[in-house]
C-alpha atoms as a PDB file:
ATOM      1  CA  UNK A   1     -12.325  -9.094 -18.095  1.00  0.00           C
ATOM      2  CA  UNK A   2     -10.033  -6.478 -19.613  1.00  0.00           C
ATOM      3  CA  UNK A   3     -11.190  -3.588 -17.551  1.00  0.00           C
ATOM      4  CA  UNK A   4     -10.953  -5.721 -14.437  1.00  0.00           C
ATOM      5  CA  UNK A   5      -7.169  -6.530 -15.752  1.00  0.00           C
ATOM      6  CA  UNK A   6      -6.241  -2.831 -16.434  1.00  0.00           C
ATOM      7  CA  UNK A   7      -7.566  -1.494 -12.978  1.00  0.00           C
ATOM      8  CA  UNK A   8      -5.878  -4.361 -11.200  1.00  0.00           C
ATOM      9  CA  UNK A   9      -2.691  -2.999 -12.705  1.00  0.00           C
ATOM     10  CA  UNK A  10      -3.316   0.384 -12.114  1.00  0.00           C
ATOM     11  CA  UNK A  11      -3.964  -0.600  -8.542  1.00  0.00           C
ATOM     12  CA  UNK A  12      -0.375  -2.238  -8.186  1.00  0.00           C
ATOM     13  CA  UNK A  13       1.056   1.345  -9.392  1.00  0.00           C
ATOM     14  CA  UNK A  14       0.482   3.180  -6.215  1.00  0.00           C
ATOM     15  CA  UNK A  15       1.054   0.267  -4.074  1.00  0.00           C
ATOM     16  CA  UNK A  16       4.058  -0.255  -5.799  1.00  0.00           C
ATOM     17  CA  UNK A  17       5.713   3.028  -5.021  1.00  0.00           C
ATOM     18  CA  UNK A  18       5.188   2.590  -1.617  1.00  0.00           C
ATOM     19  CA  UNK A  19       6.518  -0.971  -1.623  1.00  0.00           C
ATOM     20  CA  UNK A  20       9.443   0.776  -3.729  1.00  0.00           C
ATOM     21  CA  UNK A  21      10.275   3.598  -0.956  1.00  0.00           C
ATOM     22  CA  UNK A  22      10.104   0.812   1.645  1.00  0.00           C
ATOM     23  CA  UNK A  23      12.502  -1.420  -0.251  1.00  0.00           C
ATOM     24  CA  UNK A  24      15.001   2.100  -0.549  1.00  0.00           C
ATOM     25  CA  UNK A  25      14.704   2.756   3.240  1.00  0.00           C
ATOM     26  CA  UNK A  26      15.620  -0.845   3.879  1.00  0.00           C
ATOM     27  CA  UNK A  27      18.213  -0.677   1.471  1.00  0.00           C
ATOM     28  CA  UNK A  28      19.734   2.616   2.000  1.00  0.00           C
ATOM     29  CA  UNK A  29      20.072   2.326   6.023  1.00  0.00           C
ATOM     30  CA  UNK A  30      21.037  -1.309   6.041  1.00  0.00           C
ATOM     31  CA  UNK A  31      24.038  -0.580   3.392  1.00  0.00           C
ATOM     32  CA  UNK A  32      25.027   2.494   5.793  1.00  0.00           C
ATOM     33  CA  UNK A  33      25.636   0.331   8.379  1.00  0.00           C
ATOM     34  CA  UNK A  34      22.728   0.544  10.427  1.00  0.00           C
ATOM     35  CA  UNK A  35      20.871  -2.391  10.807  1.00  0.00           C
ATOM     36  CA  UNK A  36      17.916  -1.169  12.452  1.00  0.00           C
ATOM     37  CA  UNK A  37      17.121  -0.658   8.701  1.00  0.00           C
ATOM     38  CA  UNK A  38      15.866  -3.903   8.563  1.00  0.00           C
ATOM     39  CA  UNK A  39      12.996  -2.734  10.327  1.00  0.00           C
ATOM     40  CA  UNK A  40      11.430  -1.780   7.169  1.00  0.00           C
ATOM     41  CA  UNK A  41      10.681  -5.326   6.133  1.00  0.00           C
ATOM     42  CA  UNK A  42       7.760  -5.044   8.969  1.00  0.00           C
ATOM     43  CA  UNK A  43       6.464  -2.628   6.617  1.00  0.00           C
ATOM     44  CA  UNK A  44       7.210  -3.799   3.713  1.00  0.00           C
ATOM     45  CA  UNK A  45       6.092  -7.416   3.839  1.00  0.00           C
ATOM     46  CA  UNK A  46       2.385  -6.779   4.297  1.00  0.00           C
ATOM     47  CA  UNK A  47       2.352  -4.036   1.441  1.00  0.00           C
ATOM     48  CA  UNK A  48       3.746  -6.838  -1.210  1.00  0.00           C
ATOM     49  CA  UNK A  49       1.682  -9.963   0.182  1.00  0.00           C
ATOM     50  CA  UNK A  50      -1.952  -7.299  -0.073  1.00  0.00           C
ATOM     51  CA  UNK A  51      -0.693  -6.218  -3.344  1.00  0.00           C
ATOM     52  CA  UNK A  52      -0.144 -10.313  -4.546  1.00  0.00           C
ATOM     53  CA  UNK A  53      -3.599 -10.654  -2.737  1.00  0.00           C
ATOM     54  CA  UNK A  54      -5.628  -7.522  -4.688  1.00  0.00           C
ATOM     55  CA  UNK A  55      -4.488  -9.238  -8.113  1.00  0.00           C
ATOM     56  CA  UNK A  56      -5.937 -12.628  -6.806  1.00  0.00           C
ATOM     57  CA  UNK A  57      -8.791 -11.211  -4.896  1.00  0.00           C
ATOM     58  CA  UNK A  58      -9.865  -7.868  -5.390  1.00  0.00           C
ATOM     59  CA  UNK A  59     -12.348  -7.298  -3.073  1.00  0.00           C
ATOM     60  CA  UNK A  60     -10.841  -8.920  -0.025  1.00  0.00           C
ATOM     61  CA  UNK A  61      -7.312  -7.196  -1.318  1.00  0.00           C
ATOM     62  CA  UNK A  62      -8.989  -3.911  -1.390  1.00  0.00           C
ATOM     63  CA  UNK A  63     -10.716  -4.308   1.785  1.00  0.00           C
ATOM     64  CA  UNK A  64      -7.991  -4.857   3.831  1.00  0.00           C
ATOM     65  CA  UNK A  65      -5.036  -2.465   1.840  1.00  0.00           C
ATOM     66  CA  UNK A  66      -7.826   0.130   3.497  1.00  0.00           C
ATOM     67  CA  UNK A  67      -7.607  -0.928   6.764  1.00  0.00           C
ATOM     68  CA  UNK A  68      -3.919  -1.114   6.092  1.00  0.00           C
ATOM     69  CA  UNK A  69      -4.113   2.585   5.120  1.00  0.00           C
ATOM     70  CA  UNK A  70      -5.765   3.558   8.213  1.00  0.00           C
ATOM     71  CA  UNK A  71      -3.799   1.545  10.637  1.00  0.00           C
ATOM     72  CA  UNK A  72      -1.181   3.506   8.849  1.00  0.00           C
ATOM     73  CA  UNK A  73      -2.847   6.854   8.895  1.00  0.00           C
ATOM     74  CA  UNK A  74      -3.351   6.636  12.732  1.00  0.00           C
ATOM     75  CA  UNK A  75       0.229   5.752  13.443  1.00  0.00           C
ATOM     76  CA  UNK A  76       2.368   7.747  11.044  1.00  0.00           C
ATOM     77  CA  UNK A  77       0.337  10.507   9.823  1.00  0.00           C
ATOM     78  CA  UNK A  78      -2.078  11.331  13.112  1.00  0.00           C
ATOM     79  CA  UNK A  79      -1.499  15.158  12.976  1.00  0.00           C
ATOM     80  CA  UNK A  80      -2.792  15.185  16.721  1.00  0.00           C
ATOM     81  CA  UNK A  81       0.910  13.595  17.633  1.00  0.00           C
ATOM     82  CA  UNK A  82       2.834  16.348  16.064  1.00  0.00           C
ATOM     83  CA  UNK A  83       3.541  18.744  13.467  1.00  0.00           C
ATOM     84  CA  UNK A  84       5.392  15.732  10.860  1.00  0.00           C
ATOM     85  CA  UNK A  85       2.504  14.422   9.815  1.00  0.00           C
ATOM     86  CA  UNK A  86       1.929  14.841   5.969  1.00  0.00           C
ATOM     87  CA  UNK A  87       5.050  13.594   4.677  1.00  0.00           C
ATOM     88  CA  UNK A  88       3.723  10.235   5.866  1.00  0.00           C
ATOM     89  CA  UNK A  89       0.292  10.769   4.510  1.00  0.00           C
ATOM     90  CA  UNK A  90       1.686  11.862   1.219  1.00  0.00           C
ATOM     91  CA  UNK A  91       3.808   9.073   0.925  1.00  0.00           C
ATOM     92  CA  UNK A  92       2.089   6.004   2.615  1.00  0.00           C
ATOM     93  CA  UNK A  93      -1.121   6.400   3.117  1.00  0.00           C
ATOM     94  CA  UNK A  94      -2.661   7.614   0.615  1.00  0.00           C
ATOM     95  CA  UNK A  95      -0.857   5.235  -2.024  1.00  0.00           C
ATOM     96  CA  UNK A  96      -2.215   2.803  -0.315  1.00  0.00           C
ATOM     97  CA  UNK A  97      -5.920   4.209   0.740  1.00  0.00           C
ATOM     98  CA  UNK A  98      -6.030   4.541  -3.258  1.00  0.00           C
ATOM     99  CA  UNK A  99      -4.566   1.319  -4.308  1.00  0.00           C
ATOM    100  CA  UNK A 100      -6.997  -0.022  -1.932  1.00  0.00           C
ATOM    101  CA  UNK A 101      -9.961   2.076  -3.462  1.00  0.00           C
ATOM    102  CA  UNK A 102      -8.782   0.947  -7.323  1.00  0.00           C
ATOM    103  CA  UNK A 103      -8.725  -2.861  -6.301  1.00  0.00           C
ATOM    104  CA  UNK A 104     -12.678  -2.524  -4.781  1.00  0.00           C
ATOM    105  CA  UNK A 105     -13.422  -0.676  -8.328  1.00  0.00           C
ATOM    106  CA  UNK A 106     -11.820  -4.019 -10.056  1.00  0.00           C
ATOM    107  CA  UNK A 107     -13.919  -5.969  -7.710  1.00  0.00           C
ATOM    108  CA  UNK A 108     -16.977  -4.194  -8.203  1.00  0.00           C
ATOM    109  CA  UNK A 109     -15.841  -4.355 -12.799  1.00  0.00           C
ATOM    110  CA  UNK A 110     -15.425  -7.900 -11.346  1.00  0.00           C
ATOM    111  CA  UNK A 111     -18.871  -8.990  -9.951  1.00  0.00           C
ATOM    112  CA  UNK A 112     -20.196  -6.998 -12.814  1.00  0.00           C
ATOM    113  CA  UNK A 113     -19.274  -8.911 -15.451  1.00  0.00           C
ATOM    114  CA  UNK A 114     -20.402 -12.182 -14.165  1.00  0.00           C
END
């Protein structure tokens, strides 16, 4: 139960950052005056309701902060759509692709110990 615990919170870490840029973007544009800004909170509402999900179910939390990841990798970081492509990988997708591989692990810890 411990190990399942400690992964689940080393799962939110990654997850977190991203959530954590998001919320600066929003932040930092809004505050400037531009209000497309708010445009963040797209982003940033599914990262924080599949992070609340991965600590209440892992697998299903995991399962779907991957698809998140890809859905993410295909429209931000596609490297076929230009050359500004691994900023976005760096700093979204693959945060989230492992946040999403750490909350299967706790699932798997999970079933394990049952």
């Amino acid at each position: 139960m411990q190990k399942t615990k400690t992964m689940k919170i080393i799962a939110l870490i990654p997850s977190g950052l991203v959530a954590g840029i998001l919320l600066l973007f929003l932040i930092g544009e809004t505050v400037s005056g531009d209000w497309s800004g708010l445009g963040h909170l797209i982003q940033l509402i599914p990262v924080v309701l599949l992070m609340w999900l991965g600590w209440k179910r892992p697998l299903l939390g995991g399962i779907l902060l991957l698809v998140l990841s890809l859905i993410a990798a295909y429209s931000f970081a596609n490297p076929l759509r230009g050359t500004d492509w691994l900023a976005p990988l760096l700093i979204i997708v693959a945060p989230l692709m492992l946040a999403g591989l750490l909350f299967l692990g706790a699932a798997g810890i999970e079933k394990k110990a049952v």
